[in-house]
N, C-alpha and C. Protein backbone atom coordinates (compact mmCIF):
# COMPACT_ATOMS: atom_id res chain seq x y z
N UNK A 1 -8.16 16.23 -12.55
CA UNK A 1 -7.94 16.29 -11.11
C UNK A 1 -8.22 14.92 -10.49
N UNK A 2 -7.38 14.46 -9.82
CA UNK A 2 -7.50 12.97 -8.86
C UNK A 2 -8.54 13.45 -7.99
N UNK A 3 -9.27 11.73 -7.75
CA UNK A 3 -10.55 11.97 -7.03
C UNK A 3 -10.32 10.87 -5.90
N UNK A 4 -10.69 11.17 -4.96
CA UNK A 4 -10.51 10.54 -3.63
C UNK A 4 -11.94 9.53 -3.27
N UNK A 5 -12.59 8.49 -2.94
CA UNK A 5 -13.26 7.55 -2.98
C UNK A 5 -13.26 7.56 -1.29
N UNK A 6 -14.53 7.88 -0.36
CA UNK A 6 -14.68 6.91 1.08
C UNK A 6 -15.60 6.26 0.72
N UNK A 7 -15.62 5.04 1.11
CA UNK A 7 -17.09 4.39 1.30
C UNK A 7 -16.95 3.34 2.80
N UNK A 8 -18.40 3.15 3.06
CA UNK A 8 -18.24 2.98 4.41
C UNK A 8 -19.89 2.40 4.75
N UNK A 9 -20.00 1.78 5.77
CA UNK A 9 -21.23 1.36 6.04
C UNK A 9 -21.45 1.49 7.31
N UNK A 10 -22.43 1.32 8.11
CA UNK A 10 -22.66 2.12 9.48
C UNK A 10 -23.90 1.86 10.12
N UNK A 11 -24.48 1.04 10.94
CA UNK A 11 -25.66 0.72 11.06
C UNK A 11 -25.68 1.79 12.09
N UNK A 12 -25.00 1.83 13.65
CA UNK A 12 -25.44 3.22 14.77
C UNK A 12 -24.27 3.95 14.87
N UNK A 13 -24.10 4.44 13.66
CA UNK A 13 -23.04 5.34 13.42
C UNK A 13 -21.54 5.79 13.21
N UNK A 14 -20.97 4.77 14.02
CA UNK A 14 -19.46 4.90 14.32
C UNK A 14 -18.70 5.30 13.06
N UNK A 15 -18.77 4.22 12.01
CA UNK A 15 -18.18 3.94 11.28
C UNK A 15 -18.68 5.71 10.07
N UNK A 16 -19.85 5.68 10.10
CA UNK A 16 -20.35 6.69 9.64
C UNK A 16 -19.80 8.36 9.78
N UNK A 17 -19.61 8.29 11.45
CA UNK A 17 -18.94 9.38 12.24
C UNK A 17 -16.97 9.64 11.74
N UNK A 18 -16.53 8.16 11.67
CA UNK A 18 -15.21 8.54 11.01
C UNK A 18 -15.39 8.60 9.56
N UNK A 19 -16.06 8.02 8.40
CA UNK A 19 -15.96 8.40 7.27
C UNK A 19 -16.45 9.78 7.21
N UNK A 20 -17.08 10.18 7.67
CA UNK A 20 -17.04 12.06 7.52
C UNK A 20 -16.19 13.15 8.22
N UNK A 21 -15.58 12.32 9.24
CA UNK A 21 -14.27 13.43 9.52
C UNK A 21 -13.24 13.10 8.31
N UNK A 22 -13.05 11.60 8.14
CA UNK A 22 -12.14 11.95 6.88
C UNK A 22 -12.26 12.48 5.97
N UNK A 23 -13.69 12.75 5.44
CA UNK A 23 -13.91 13.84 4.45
C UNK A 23 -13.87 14.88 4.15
N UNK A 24 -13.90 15.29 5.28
CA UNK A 24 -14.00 16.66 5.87
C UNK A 24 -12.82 17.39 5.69
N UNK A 25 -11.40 16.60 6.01
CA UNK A 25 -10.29 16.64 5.81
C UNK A 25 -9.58 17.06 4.30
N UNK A 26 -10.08 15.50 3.95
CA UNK A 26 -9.78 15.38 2.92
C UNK A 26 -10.14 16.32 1.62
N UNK A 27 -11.36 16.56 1.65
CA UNK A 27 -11.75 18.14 0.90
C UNK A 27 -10.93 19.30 0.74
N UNK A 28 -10.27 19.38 1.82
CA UNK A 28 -9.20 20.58 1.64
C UNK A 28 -7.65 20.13 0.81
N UNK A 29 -7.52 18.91 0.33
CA UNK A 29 -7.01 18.67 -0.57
C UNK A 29 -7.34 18.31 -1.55
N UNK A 30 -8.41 17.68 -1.86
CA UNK A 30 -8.53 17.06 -3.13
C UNK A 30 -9.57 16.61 -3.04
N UNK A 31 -10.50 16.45 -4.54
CA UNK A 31 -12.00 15.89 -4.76
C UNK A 31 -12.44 14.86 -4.17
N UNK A 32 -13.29 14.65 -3.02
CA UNK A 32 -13.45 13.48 -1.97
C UNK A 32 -15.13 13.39 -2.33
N UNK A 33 -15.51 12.05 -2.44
CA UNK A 33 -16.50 11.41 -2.87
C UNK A 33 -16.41 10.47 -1.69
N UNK A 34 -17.94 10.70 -0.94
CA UNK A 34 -18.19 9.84 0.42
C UNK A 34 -18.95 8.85 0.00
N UNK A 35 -19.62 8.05 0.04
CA UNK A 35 -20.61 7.09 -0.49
C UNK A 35 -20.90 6.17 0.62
N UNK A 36 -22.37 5.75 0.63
CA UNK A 36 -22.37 4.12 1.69
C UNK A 36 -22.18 3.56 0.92
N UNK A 37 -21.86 2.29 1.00
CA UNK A 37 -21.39 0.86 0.69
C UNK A 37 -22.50 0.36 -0.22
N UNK A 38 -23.89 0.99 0.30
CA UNK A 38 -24.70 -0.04 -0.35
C UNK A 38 -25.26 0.75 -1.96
N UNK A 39 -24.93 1.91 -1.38
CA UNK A 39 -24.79 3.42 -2.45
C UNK A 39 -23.50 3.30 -3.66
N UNK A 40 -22.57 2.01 -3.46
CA UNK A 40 -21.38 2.55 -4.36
C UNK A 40 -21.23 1.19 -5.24
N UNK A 41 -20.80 1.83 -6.48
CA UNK A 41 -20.42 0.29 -7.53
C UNK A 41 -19.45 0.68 -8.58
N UNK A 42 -18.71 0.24 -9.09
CA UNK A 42 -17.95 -0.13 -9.76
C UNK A 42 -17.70 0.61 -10.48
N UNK A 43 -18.59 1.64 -11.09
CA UNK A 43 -18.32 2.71 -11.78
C UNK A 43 -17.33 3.86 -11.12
N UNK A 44 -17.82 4.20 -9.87
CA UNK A 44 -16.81 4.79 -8.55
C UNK A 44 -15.78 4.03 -8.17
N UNK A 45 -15.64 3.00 -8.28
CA UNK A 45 -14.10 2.65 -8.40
C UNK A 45 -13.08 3.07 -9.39
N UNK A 46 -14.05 2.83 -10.33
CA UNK A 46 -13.27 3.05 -11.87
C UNK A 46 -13.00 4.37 -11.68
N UNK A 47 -13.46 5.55 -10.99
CA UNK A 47 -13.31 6.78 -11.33
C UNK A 47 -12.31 7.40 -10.40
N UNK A 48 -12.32 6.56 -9.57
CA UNK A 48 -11.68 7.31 -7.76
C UNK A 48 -10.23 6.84 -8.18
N UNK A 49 -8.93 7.72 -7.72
CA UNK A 49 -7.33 7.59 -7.82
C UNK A 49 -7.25 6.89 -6.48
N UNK A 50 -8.07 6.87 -5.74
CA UNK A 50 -7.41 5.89 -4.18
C UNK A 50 -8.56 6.34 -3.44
N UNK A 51 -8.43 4.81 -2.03
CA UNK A 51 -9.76 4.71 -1.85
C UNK A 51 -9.72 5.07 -0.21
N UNK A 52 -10.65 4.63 0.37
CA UNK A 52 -10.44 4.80 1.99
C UNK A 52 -11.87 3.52 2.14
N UNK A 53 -11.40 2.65 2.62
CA UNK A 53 -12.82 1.83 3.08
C UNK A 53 -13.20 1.67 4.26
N UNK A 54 -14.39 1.93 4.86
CA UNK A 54 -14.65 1.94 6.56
C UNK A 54 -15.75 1.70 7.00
N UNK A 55 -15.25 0.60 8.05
CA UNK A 55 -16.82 -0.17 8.10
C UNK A 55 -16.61 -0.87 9.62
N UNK A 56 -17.50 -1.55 10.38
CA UNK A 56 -17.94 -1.78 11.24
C UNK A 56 -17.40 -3.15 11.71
N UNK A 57 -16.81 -3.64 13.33
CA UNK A 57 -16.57 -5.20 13.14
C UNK A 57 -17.76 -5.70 13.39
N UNK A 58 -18.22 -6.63 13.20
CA UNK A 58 -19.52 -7.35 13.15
C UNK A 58 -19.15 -8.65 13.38
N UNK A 59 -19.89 -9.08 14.60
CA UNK A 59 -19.23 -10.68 14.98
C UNK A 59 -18.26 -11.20 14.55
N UNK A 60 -17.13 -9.91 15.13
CA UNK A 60 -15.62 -10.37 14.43
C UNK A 60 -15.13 -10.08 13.45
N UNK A 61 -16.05 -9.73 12.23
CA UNK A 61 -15.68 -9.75 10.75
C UNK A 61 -15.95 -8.80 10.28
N UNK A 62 -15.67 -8.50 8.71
CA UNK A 62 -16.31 -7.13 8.30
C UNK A 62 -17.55 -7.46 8.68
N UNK A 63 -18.31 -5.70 8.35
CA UNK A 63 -20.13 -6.11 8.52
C UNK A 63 -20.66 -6.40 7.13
N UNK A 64 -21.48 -6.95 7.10
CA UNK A 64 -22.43 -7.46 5.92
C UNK A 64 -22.93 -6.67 4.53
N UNK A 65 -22.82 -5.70 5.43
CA UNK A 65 -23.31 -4.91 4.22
C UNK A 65 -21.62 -3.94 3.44
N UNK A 66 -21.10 -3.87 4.20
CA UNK A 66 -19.56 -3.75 3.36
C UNK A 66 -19.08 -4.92 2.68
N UNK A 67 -19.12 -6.32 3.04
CA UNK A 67 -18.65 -7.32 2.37
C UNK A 67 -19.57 -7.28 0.85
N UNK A 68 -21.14 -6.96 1.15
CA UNK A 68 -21.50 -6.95 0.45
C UNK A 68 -21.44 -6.39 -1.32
N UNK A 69 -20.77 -5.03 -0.76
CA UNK A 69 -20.33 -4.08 -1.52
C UNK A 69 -19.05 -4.54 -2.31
N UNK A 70 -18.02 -5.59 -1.24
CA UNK A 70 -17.16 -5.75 -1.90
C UNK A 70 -17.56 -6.89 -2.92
N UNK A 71 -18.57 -7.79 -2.53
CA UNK A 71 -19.07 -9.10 -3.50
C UNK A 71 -19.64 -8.79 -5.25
N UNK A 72 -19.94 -7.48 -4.84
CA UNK A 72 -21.15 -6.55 -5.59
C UNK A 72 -19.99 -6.23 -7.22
N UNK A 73 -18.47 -5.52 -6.51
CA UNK A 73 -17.93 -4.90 -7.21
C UNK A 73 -16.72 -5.54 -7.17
N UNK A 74 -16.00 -6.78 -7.24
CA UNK A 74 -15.14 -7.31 -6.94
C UNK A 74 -14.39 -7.74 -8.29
N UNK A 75 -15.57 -8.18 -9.09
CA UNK A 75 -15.25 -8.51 -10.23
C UNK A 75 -15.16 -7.85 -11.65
N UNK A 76 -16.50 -6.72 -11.63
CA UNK A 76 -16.14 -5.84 -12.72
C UNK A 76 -14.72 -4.54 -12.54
N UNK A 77 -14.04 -5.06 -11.28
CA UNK A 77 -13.21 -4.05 -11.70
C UNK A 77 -11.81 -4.42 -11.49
N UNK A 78 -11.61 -5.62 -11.68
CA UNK A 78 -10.52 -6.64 -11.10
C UNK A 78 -9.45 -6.38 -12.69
N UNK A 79 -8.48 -6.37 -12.18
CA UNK A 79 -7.27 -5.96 -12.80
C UNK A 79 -7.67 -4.26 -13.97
N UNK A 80 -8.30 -3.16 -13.17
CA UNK A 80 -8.57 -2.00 -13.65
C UNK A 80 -7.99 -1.12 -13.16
N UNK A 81 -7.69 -1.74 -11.48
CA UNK A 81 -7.43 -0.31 -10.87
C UNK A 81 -6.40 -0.92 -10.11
N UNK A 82 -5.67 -1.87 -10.27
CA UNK A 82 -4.17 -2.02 -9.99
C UNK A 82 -3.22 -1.18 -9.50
N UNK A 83 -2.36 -1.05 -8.17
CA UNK A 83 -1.90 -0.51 -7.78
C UNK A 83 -2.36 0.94 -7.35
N UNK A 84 -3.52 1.10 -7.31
CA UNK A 84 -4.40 2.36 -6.53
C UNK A 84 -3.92 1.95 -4.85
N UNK A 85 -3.72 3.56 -4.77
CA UNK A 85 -3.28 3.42 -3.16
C UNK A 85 -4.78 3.23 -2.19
N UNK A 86 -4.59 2.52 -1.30
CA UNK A 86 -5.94 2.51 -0.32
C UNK A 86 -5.68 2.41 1.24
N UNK A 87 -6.38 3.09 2.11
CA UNK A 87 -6.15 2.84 3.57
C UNK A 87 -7.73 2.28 4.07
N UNK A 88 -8.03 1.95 5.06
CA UNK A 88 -9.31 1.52 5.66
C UNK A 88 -9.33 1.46 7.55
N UNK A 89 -9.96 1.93 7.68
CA UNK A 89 -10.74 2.37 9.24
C UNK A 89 -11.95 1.49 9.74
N UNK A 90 -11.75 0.79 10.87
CA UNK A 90 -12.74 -0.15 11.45
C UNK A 90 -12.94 0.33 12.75
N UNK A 91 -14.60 0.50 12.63
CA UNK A 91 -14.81 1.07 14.12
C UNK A 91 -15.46 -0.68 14.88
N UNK A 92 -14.69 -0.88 15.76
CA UNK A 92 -14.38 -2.25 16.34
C UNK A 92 -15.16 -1.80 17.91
N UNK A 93 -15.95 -3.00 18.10
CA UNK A 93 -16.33 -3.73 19.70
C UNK A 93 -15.40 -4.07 20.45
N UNK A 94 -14.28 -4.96 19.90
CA UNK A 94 -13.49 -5.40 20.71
C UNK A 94 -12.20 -5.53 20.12
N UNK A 95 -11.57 -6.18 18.90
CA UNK A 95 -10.17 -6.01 18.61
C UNK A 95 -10.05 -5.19 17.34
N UNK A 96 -10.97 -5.49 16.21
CA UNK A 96 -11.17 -5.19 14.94
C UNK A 96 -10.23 -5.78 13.78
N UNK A 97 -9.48 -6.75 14.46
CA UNK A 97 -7.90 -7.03 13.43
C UNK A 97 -9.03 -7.93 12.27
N UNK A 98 -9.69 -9.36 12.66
CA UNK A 98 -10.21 -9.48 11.40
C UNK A 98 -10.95 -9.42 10.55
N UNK A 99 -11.57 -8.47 11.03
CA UNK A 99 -12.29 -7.22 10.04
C UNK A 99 -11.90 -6.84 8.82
N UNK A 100 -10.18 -5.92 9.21
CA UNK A 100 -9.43 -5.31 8.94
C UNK A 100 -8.32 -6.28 8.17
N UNK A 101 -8.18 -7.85 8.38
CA UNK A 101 -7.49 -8.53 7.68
C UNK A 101 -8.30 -9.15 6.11
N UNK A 102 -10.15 -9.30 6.63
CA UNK A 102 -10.67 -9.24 5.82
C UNK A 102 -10.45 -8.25 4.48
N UNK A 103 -10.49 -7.08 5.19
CA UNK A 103 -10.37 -5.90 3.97
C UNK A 103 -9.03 -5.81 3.17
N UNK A 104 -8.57 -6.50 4.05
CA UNK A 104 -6.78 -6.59 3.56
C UNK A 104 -6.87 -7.32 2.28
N UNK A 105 -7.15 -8.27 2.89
CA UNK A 105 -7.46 -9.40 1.33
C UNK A 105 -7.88 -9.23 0.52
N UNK A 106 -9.26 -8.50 0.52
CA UNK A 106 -9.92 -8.61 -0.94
C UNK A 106 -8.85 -7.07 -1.59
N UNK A 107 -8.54 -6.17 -0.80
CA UNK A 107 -7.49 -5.23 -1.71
C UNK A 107 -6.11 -6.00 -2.38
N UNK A 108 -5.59 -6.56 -1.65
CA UNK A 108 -4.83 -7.47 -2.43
C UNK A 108 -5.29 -8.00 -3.55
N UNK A 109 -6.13 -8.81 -3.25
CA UNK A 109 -6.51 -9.26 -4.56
C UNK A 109 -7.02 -8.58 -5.58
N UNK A 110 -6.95 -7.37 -5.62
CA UNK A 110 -7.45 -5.93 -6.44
C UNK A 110 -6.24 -5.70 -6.83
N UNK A 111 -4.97 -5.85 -6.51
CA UNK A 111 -3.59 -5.57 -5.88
C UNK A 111 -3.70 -3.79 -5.85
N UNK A 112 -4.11 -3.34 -4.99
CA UNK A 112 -4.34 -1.92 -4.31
C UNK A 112 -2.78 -1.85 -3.39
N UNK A 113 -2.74 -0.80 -3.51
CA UNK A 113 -1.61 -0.49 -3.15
C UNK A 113 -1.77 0.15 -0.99
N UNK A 114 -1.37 -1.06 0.00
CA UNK A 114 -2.03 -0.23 1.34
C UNK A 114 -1.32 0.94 1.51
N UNK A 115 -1.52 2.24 1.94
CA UNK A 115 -0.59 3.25 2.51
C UNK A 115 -0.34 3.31 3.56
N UNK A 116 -1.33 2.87 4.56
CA UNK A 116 -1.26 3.24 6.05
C UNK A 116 -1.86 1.90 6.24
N UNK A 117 -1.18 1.75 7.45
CA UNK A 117 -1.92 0.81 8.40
C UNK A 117 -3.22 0.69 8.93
N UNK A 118 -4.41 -0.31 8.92
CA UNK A 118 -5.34 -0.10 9.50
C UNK A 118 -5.56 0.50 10.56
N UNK A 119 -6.72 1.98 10.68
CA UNK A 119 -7.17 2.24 11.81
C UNK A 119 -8.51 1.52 12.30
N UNK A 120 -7.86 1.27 13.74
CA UNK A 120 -9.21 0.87 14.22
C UNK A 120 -9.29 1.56 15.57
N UNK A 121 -10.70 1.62 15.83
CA UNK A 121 -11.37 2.26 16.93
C UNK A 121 -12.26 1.25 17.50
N UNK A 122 -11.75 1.50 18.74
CA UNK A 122 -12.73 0.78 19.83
C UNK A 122 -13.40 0.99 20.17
N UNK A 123 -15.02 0.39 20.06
CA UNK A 123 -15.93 1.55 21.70
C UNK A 123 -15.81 0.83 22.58
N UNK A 124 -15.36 -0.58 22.44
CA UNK A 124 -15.83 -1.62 23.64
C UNK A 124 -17.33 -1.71 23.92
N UNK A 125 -17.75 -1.74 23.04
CA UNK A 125 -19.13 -2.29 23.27
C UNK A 125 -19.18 -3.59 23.33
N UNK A 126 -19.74 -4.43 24.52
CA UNK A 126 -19.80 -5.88 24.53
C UNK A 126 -20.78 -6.44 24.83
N UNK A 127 -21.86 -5.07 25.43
CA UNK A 127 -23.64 -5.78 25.86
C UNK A 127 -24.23 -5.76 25.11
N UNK A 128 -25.43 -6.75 24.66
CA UNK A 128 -26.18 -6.35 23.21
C UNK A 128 -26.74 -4.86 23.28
N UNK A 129 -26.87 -3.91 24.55
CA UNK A 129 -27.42 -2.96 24.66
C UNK A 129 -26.37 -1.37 24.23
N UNK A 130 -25.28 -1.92 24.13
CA UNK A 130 -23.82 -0.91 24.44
C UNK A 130 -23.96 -1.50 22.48
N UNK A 131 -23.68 -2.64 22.18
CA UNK A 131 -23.38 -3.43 20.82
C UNK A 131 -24.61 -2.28 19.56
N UNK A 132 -25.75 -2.46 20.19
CA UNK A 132 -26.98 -1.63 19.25
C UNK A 132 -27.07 -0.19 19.39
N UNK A 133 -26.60 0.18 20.37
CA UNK A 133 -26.87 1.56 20.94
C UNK A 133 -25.94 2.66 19.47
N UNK A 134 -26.40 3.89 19.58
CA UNK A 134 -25.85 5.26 18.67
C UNK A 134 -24.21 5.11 19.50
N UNK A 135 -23.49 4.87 18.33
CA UNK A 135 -21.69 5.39 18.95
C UNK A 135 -21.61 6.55 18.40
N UNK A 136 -20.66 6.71 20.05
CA UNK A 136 -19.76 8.11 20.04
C UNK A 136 -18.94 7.89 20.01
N UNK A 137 -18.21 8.54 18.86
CA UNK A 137 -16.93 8.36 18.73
C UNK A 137 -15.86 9.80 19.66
N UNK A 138 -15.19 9.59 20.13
CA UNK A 138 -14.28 10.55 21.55
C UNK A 138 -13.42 11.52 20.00
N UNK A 139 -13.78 12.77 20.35
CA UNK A 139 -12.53 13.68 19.44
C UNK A 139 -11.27 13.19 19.24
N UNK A 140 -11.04 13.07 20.12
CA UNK A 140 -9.71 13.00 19.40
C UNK A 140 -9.20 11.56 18.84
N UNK A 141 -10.30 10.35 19.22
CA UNK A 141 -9.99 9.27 17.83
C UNK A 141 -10.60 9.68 16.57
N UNK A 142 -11.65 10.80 16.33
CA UNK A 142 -12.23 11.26 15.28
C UNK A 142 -11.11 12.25 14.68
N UNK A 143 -10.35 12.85 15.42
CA UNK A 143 -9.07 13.63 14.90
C UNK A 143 -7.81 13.09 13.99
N UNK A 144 -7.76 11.28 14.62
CA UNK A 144 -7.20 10.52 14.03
C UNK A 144 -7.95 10.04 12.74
N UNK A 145 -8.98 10.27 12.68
CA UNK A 145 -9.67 9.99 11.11
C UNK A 145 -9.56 10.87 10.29
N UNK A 146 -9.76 12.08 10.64
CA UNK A 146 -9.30 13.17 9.90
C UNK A 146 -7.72 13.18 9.29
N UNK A 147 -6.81 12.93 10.79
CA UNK A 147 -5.44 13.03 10.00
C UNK A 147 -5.34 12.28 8.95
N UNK A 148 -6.07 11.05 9.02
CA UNK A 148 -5.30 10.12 7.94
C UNK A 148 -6.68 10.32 6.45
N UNK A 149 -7.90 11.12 6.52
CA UNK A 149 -8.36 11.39 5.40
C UNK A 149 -7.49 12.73 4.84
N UNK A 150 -6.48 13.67 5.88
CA UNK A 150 -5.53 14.51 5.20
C UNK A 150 -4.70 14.01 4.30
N UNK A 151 -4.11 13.09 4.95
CA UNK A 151 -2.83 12.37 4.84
C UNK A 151 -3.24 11.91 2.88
N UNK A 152 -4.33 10.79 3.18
CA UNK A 152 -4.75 10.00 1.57
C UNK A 152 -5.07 11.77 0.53
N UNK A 153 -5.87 12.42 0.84
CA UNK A 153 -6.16 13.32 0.10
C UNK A 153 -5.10 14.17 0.00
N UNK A 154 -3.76 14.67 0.41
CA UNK A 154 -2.79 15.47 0.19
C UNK A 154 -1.75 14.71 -0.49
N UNK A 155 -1.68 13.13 -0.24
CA UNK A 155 -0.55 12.04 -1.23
C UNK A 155 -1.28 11.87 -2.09
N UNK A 156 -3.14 11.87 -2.52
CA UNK A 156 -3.33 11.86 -3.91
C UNK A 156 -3.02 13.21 -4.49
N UNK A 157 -3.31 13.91 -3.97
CA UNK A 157 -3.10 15.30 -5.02
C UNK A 157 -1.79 15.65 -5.33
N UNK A 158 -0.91 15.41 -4.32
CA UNK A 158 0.35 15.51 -4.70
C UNK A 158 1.09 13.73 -5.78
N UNK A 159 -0.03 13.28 -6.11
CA UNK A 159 0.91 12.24 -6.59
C UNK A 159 1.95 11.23 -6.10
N UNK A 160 2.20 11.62 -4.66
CA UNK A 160 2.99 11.16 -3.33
C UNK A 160 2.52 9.21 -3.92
N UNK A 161 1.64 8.96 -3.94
CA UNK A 161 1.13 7.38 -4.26
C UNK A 161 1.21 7.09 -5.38
């Protein structure tokens, strides 16, 4: 049975809040394995049919502790999992694109196969007080996390990727 891979990192939640609606989803199709970032290595790559990565913008960029993850596992699994389908979700302050171009790259260079276009979510947080504070993420952009943890978990099980 194909196994579905989120991993995700989350310091006040956001990012945390959409990797578990996509799971949530995604369960009703197919074997979904959630993990943090700082929780996941290379062995879970090796095992997962397609991935979902979701993580936080952080002064613009991915956050630290997802890059980290990718620094961690970049290399023991480089030309293994070739053409694995992957989508990724950025819960963004303000634009989230190079975050999300970040993540672009290092899957390329995995050559991962993208399915969907990056989601990103805004809170607009821009005060250091709004920036640190617990996010809420609004239903129905959490509905949009769900659709698209349906979406990856019903094209892995069906082989659709």
């Amino acid at each position: 049975m194909a196994q579905f891979l989120i991993v995700y990192h989350s310091r006040t939640g956001g990012s945390r809040r959409m990797a578990q609606a996509a799971a949530e989803a995604a369960r009703d199709e197919i074997e979904t394995v959630l993990k943090r970032a700082e929780d996941t290595g290379a062995e879970d790559l090796l095992a997962a049919d397609g991935y979902l990565f979701c993580a936080p913008e952080n002064l613009a960029a991915l956050s630290g502790q997802m890059k980290e993850f990718f620094d961690r596992c970049y290399y023991p699994v480089l030309g293994q999992i070739e053409g694995r389908p992957y989508a990724q979700m950025v819960c963004a302050g303000s634009d989230g694109e190079n975050a999300a171009r970040q993540c672009a790259r290092i899957a390329t260079g995995w050559r991962l196969k993208e399915v969907q276009q990056p989601l990103i979510i805004c809170t607009h947080a821009q005060t250091p007080e709004a920036i640190l504070a617990e996010k809420v993420i609004p239903e129905d952009q959490l509905e949009a996390c769900r659709e698209l943890g349906l979406a990856m978990g019903a094209g892995l099980a069906l082989g659709v990727f």
